[in-house]
C-alpha atoms as a PDB file:
ATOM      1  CA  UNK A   1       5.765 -67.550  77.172  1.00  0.00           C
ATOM      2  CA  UNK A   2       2.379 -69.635  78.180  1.00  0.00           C
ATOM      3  CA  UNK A   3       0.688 -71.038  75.571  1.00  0.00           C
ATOM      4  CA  UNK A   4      -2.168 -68.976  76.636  1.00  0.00           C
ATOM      5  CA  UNK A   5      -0.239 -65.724  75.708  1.00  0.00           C
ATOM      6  CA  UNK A   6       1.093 -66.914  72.423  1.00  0.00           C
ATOM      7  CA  UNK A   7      -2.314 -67.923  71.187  1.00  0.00           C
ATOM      8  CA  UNK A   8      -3.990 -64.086  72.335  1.00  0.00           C
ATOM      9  CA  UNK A   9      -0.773 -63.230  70.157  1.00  0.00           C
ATOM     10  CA  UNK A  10      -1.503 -64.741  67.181  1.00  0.00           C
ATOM     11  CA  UNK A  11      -5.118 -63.849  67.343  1.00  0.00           C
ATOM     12  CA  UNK A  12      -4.857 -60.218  67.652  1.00  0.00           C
ATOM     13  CA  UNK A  13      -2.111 -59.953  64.977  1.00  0.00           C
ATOM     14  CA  UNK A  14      -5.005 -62.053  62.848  1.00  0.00           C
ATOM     15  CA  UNK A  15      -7.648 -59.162  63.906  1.00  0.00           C
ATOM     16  CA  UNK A  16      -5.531 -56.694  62.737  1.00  0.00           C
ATOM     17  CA  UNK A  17      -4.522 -58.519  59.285  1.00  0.00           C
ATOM     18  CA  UNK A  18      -7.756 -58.716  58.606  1.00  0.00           C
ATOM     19  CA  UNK A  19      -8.807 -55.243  57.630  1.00  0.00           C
ATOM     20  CA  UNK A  20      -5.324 -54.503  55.925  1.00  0.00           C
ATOM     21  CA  UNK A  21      -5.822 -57.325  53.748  1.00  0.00           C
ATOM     22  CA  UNK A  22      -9.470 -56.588  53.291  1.00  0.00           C
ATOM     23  CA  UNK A  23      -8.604 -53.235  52.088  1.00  0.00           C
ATOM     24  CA  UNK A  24      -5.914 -54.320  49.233  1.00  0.00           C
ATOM     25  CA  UNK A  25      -7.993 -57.011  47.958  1.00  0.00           C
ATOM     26  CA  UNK A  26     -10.515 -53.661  47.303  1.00  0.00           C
ATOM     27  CA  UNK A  27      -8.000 -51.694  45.788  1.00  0.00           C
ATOM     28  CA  UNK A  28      -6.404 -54.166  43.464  1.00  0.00           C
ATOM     29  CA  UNK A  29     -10.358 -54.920  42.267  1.00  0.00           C
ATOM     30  CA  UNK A  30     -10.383 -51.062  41.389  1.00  0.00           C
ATOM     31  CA  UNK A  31      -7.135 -50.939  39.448  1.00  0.00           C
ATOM     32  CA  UNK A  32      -8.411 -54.122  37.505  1.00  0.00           C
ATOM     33  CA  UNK A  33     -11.478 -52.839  36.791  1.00  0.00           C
ATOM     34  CA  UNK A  34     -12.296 -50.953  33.337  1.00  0.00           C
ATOM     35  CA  UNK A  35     -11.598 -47.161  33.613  1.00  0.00           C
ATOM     36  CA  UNK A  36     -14.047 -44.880  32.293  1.00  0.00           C
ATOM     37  CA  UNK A  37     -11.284 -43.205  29.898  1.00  0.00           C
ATOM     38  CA  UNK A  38     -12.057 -44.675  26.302  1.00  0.00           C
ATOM     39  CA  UNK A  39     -15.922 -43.846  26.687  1.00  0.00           C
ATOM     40  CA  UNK A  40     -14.817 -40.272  27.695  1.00  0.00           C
ATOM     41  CA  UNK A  41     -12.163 -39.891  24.685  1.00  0.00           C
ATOM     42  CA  UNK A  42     -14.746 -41.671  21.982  1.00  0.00           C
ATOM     43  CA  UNK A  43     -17.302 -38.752  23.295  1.00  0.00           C
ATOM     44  CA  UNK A  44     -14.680 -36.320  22.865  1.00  0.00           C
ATOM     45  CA  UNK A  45     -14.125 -37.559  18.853  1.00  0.00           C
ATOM     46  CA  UNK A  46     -17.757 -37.821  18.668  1.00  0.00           C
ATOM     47  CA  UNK A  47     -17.861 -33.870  19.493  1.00  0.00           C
ATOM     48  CA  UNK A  48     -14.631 -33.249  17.300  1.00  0.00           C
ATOM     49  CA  UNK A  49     -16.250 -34.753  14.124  1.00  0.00           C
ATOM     50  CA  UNK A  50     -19.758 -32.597  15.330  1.00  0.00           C
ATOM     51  CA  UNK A  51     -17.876 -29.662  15.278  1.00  0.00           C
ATOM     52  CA  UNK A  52     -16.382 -30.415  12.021  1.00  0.00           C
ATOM     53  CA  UNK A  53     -19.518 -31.554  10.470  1.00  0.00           C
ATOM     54  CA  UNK A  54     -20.873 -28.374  11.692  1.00  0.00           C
ATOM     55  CA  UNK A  55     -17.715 -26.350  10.298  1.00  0.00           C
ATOM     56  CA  UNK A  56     -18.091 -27.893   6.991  1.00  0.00           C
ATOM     57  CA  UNK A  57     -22.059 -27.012   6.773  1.00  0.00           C
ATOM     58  CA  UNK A  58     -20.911 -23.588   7.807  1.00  0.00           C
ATOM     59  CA  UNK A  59     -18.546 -23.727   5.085  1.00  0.00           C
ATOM     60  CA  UNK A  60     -21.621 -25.407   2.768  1.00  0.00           C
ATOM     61  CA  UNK A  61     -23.991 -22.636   3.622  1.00  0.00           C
ATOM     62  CA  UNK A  62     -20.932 -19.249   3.569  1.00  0.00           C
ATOM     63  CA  UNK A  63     -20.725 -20.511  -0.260  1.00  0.00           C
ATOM     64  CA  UNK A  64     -24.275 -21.195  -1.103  1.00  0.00           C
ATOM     65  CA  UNK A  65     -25.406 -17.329   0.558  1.00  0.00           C
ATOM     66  CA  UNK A  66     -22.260 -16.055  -1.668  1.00  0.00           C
ATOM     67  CA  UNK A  67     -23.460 -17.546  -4.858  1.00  0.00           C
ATOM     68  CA  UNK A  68     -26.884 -16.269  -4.021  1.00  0.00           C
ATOM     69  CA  UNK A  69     -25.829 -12.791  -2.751  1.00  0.00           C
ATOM     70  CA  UNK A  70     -23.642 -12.476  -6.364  1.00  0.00           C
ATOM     71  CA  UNK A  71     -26.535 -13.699  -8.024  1.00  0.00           C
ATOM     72  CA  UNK A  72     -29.240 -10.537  -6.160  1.00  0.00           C
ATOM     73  CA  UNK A  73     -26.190  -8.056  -6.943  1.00  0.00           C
ATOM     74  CA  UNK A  74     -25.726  -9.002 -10.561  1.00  0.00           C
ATOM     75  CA  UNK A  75     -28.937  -7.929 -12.527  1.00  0.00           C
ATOM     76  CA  UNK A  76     -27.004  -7.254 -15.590  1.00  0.00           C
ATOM     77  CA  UNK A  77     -28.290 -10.428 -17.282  1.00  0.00           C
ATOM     78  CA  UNK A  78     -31.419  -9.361 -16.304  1.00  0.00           C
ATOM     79  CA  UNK A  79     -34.149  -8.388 -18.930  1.00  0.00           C
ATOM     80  CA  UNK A  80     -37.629  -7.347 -18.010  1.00  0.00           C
ATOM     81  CA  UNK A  81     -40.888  -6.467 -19.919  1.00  0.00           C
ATOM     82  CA  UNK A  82     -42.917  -3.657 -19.627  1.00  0.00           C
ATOM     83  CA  UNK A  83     -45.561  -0.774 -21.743  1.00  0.00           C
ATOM     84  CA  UNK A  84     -45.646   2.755 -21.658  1.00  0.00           C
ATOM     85  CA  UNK A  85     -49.053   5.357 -22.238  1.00  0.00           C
ATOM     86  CA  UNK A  86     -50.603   8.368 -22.607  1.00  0.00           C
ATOM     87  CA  UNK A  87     -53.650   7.122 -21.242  1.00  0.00           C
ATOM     88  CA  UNK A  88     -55.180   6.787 -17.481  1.00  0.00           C
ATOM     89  CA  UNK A  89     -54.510   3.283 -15.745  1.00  0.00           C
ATOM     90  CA  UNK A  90     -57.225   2.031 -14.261  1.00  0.00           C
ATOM     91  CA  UNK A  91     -57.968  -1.671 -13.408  1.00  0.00           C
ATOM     92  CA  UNK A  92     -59.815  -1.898 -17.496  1.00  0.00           C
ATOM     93  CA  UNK A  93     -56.396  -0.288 -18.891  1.00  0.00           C
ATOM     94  CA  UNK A  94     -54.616  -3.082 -16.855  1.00  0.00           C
ATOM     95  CA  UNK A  95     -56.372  -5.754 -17.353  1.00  0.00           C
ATOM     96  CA  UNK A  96     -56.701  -4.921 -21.420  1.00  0.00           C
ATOM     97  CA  UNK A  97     -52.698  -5.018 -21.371  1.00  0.00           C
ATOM     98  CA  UNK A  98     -52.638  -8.353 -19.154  1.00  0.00           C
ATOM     99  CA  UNK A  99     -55.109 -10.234 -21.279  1.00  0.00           C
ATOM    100  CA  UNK A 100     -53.892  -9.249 -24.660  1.00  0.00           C
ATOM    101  CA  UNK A 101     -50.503  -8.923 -23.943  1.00  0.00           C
ATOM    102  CA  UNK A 102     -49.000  -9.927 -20.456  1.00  0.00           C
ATOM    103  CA  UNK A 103     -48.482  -8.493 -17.317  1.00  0.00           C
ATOM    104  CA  UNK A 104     -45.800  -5.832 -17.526  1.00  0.00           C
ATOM    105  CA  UNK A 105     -43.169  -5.377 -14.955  1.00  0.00           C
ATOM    106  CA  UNK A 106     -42.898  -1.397 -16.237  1.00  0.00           C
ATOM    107  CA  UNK A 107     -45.311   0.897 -16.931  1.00  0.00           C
ATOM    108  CA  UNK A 108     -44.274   4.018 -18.331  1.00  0.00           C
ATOM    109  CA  UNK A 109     -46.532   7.120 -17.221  1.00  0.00           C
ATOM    110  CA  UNK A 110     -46.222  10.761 -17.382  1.00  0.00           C
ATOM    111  CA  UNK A 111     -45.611  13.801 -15.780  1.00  0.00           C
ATOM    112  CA  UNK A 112     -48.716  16.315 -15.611  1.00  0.00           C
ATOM    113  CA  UNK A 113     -51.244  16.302 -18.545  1.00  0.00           C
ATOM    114  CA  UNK A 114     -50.240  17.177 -22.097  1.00  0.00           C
ATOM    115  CA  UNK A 115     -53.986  18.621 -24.028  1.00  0.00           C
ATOM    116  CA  UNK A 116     -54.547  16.328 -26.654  1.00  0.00           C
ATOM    117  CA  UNK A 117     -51.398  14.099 -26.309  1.00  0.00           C
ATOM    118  CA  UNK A 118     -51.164  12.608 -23.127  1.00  0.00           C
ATOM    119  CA  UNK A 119     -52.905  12.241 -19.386  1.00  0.00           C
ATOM    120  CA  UNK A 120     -50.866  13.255 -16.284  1.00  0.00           C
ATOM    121  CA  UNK A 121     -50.071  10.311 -13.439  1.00  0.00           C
ATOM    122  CA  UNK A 122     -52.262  10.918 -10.423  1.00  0.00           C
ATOM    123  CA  UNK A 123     -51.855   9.346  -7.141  1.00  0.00           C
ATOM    124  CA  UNK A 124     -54.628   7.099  -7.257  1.00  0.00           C
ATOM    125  CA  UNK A 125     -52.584   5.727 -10.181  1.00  0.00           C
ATOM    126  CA  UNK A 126     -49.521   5.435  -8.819  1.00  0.00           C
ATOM    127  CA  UNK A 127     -51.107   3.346  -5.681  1.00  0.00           C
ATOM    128  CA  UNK A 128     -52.487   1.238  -8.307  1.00  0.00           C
ATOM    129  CA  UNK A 129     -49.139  -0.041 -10.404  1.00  0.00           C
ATOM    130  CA  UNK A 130     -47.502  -0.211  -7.240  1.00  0.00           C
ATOM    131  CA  UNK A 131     -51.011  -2.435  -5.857  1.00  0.00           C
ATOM    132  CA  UNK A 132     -49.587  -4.553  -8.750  1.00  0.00           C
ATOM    133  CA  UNK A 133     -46.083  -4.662  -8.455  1.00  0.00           C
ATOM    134  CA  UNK A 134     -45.442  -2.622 -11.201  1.00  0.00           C
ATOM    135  CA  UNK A 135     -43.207   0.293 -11.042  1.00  0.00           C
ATOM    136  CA  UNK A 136     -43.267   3.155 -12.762  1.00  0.00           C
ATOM    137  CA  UNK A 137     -40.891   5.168 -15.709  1.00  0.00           C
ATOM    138  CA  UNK A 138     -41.087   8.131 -14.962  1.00  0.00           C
ATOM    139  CA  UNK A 139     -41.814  10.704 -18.295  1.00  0.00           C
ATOM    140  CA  UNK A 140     -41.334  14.392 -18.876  1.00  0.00           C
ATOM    141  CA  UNK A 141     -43.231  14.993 -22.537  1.00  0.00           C
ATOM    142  CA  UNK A 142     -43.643  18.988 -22.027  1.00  0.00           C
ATOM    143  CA  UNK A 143     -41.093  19.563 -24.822  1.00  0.00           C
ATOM    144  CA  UNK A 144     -41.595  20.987 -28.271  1.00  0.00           C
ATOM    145  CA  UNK A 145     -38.236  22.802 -28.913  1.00  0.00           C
ATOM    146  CA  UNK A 146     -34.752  21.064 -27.529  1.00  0.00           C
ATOM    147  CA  UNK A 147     -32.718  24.122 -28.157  1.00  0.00           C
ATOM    148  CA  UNK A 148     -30.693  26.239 -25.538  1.00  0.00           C
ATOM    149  CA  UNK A 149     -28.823  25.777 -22.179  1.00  0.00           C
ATOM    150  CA  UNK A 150     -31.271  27.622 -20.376  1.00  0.00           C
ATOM    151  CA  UNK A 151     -34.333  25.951 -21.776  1.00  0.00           C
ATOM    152  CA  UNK A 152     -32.596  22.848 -21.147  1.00  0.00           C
ATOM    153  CA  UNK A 153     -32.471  23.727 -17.422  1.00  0.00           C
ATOM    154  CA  UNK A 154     -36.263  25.668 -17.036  1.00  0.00           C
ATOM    155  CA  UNK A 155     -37.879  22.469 -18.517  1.00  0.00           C
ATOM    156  CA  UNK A 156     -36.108  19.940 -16.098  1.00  0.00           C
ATOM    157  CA  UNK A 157     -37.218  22.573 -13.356  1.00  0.00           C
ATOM    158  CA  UNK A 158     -40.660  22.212 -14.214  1.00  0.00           C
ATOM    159  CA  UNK A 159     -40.299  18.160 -14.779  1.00  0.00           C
ATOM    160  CA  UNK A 160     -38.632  18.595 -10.790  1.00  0.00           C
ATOM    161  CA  UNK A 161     -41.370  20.004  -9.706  1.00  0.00           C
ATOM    162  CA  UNK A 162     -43.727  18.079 -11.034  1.00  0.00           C
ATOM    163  CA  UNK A 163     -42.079  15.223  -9.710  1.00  0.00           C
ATOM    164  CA  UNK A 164     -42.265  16.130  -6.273  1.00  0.00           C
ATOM    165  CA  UNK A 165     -45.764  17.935  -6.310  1.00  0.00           C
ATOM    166  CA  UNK A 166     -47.134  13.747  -6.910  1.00  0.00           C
ATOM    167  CA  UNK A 167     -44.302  12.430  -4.340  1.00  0.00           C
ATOM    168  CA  UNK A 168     -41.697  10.939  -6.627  1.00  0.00           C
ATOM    169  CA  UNK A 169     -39.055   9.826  -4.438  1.00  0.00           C
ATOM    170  CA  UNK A 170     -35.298  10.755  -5.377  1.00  0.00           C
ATOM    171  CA  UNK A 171     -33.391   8.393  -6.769  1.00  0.00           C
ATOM    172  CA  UNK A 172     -35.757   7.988  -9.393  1.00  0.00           C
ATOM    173  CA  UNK A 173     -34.966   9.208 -13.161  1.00  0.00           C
ATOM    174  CA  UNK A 174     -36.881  11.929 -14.862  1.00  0.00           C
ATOM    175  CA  UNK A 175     -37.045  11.136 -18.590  1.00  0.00           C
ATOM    176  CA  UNK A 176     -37.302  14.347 -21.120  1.00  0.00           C
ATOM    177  CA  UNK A 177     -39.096  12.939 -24.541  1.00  0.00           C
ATOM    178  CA  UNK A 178     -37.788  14.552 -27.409  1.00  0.00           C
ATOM    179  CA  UNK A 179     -39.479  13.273 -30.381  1.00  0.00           C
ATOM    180  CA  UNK A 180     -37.771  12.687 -33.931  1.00  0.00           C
ATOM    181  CA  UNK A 181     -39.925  16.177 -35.132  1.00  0.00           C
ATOM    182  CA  UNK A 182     -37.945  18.351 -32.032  1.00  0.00           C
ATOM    183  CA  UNK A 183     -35.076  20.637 -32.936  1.00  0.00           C
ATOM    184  CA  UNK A 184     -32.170  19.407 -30.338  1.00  0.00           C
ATOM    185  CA  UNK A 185     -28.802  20.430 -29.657  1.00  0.00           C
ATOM    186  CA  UNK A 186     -26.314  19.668 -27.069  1.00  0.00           C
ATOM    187  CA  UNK A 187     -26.865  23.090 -24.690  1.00  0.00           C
ATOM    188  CA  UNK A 188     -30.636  21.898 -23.896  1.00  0.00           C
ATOM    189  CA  UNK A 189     -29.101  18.354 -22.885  1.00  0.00           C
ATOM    190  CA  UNK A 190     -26.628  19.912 -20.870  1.00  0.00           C
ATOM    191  CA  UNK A 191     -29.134  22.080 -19.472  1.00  0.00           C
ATOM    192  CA  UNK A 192     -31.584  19.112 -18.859  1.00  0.00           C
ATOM    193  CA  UNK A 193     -28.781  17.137 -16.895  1.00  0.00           C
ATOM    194  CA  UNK A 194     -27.445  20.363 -14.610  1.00  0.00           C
ATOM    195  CA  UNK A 195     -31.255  20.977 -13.244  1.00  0.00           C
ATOM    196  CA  UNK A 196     -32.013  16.926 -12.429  1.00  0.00           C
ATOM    197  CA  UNK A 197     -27.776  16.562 -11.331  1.00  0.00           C
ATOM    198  CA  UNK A 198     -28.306  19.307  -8.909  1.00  0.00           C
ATOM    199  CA  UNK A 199     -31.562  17.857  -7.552  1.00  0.00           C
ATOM    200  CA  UNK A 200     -32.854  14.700  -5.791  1.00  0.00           C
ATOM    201  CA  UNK A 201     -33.507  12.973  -9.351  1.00  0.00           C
ATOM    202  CA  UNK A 202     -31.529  11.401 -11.724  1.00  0.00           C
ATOM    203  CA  UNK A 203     -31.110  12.790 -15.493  1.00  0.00           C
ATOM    204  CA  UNK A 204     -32.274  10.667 -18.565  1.00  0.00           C
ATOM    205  CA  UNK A 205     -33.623  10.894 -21.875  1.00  0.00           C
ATOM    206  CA  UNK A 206     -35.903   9.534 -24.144  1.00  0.00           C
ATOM    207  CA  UNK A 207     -35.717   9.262 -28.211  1.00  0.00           C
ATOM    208  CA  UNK A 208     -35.597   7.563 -31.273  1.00  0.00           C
ATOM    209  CA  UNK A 209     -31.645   7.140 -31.227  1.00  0.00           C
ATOM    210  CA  UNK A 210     -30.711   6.175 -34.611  1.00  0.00           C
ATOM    211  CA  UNK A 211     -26.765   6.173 -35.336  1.00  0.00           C
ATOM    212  CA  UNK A 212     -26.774   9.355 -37.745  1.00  0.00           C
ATOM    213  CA  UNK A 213     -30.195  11.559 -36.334  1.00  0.00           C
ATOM    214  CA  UNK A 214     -29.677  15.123 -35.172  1.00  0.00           C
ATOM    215  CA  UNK A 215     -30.587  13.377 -31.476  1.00  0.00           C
ATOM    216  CA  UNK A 216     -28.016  11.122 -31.562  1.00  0.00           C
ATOM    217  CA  UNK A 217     -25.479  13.338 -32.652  1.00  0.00           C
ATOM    218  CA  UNK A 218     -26.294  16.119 -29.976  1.00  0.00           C
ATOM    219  CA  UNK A 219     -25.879  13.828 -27.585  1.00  0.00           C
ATOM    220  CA  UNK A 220     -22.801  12.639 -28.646  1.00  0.00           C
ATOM    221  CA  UNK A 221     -21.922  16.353 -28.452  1.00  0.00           C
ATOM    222  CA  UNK A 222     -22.153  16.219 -24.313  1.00  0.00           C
ATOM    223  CA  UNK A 223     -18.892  16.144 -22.500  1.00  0.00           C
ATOM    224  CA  UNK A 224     -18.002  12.490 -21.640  1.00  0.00           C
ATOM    225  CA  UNK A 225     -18.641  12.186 -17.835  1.00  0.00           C
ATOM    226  CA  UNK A 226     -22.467  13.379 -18.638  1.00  0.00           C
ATOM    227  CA  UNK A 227     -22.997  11.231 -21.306  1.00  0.00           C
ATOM    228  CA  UNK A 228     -21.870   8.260 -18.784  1.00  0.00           C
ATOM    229  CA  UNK A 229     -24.447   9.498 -16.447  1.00  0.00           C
ATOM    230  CA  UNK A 230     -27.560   9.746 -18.146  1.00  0.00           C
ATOM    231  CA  UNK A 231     -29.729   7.169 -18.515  1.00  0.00           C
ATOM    232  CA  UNK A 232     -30.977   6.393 -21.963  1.00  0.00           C
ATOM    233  CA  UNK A 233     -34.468   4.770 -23.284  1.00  0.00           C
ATOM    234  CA  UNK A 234     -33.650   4.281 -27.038  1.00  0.00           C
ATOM    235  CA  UNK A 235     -36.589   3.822 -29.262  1.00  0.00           C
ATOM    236  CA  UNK A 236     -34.421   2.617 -32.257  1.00  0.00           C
ATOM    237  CA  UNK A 237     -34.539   0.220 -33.665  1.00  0.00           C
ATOM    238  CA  UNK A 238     -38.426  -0.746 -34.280  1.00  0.00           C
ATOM    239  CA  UNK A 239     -39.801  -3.795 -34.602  1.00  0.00           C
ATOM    240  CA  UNK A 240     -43.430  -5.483 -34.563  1.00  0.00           C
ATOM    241  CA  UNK A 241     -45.420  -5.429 -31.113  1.00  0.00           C
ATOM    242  CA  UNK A 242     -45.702  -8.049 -29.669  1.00  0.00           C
ATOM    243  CA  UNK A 243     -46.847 -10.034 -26.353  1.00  0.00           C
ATOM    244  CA  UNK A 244     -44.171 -10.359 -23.206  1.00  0.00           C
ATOM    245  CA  UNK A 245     -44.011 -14.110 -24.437  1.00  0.00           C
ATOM    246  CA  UNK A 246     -42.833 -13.266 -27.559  1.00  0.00           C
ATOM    247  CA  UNK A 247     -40.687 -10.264 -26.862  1.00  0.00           C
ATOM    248  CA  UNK A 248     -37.393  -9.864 -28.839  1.00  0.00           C
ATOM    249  CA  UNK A 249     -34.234 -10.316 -27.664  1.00  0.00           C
ATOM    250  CA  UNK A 250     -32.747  -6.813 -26.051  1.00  0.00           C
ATOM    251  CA  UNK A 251     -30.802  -5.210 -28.830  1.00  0.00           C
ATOM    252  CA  UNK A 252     -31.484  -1.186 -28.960  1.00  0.00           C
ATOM    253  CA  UNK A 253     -29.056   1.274 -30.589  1.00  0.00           C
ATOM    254  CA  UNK A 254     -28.192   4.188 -29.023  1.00  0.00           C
ATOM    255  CA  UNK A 255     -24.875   6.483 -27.824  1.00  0.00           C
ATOM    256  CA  UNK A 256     -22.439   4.187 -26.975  1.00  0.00           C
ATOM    257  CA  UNK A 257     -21.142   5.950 -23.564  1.00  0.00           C
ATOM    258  CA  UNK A 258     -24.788   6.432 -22.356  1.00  0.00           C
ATOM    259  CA  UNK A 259     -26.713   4.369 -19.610  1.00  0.00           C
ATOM    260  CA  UNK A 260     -28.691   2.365 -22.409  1.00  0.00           C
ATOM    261  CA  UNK A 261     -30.878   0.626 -20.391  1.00  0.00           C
ATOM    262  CA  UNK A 262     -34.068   1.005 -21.937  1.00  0.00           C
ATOM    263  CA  UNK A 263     -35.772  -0.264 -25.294  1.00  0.00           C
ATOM    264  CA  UNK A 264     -39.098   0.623 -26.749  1.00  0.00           C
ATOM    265  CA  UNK A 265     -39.179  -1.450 -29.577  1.00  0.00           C
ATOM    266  CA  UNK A 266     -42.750  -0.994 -30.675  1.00  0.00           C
ATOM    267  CA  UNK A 267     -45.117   1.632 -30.585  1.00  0.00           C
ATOM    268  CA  UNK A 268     -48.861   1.926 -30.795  1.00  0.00           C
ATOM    269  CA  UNK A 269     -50.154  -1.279 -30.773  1.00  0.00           C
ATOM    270  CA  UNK A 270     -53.724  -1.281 -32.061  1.00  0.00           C
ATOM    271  CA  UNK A 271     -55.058  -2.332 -28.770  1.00  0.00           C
ATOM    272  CA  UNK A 272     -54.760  -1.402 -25.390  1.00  0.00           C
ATOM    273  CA  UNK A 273     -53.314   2.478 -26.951  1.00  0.00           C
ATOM    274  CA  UNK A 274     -49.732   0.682 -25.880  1.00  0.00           C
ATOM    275  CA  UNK A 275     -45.958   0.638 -26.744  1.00  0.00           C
ATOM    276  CA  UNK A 276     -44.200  -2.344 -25.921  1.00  0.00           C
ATOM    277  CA  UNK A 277     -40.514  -2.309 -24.014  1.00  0.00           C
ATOM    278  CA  UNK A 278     -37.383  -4.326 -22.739  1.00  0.00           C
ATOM    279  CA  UNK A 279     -35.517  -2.491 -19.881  1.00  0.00           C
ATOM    280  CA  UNK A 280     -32.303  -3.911 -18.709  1.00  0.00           C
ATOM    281  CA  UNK A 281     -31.993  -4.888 -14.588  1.00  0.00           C
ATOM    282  CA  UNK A 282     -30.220  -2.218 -14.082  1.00  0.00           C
ATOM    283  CA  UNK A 283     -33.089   0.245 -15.077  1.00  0.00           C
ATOM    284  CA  UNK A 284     -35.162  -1.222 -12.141  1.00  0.00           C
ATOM    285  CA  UNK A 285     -32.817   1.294  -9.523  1.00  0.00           C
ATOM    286  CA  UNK A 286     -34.057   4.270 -11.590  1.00  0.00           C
ATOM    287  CA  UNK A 287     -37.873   3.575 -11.599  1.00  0.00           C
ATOM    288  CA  UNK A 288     -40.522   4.531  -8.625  1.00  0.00           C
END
């Protein structure tokens, strides 16, 4: 071949080594570059230990709303102060018992007037205990003689009706005083718990329940499964009133099977025309 030919050779086998060589020298710089793995996995254990951070606050906040939630459920512990009267509330009634005494939780109010005893709730009233966060005992005083099934079952018919002539919502308990002075036997109980089991109320009682008294034992005279159903305000035993500061601890006597969830343990204090009580946190689902 002429040199000519042999150097156009050589340069177009240069031309074309060129680009090939151009082109791994690119490649190889890729493949020896960093790779953008490890900043993708460290993101990826940066999310893991987010989601486990969350998991664990989860966790942190499941047990905290469980020991809280137990907490709102069990009232048992729960003790709460509170007055019952004969007379009208109005706002110097209230603020008599707040200044000289403490602001009650309960207020314990009757059912229709009684001449020359007591002064029936109205609804003006009732709007203002519940203005005040106070919620009301319901009381049925309309009772001289505790004798008899049937009497038993006409008074808590009246007490009914009474109840939902001012708007007493069910749920609530009716309580049916029956002072120390009443004759009282089992029948009237029975009789008392039939009309308020068969209605939208729930059956209690009110009394001085001291171990030995004719109440006490009448009760005691109720079958089992109504004894375990009534709720019972005790007003045995008696101590001094005082104010809600200086309240005694809750210790009333009463039936053993009952609901006892209820203590008056003083009566007619000289002012405010007051009786001072300790009701249990489980009372609180029976009040308006």
């Amino acid at each position: 071949m002429k040199k000519y030919e042999i150097f156009t050779l050589i340069s177009l086998a240069i031309v074309i080594a060129i680009p090939i060589f151009l082109n791994l020298a690119v490649f190889d710089d890729q493949d020896s570059s960093p790779r953008e793995d490890p900043p993708q996995e460290e993101n990826e254990d940066n999310n893991s230990d987010d989601g486990n951070d969350e998991e664990e606050s989860d966790q942190g906040n499941t047990d905290g709303s469980g020991e809280e939630g137990d907490q709102n459920n069990d009232n048992s512990d729960e003790v709460v102060w509170g007055v019952d009267s004969a007379s009208y509330t109005d706002e110097n009634m209230y603020s008599c018992v707040v200044d000289n005494f403490g602001e009650p939780e309960v207020w314990g109010r009757y059912l229709g007037d009684r001449e020359g005893v007591s002064q029936g709730m109205d609804s003006d009233e009732v709007d203002y205990f519940h203005e005040n966060d106070i919620q009301i005992l319901v009381i049925y005083n309309h009772v001289n003689d505790a004798r008899g099934y049937d009497h038993g079952v006409e008074h808590g018919e009246t007490a009914i009706q009474y109840a939902n002539d001012l708007g007493v919502p069910e749920g609530v308990a009716l309580f049916v005083d029956i002072e120390p002075e009443y004759p009282v036997d089992a029948a009237f109980m029975e009789g008392w718990y039939d009309a308020l089991n068969d209605s939208n109320y729930e059956p209690a009682i009110y009394g001085v329940f001291d171990e030995g008294s004719e109440l006490f034992e009448a009760f005691n005279g109720l079958e089992e499964g109504v004894q375990e159903d009534t709720v019972v305000w005790s007003a045995y035993p008696q101590e001094d009133v005082t104010t809600k500061e200086n309240a005694p601890e809750y210790n009333p006597e009463g039936p053993e099977n009952a609901l006892l969830y209820g203590w008056q343990y003083a009566i007619d204090a000289e002012t405010c025309n007051i009786d001072t009580n300790l009701f249990t946190g489980e009372m609180i689902e029976y009040l308006w």
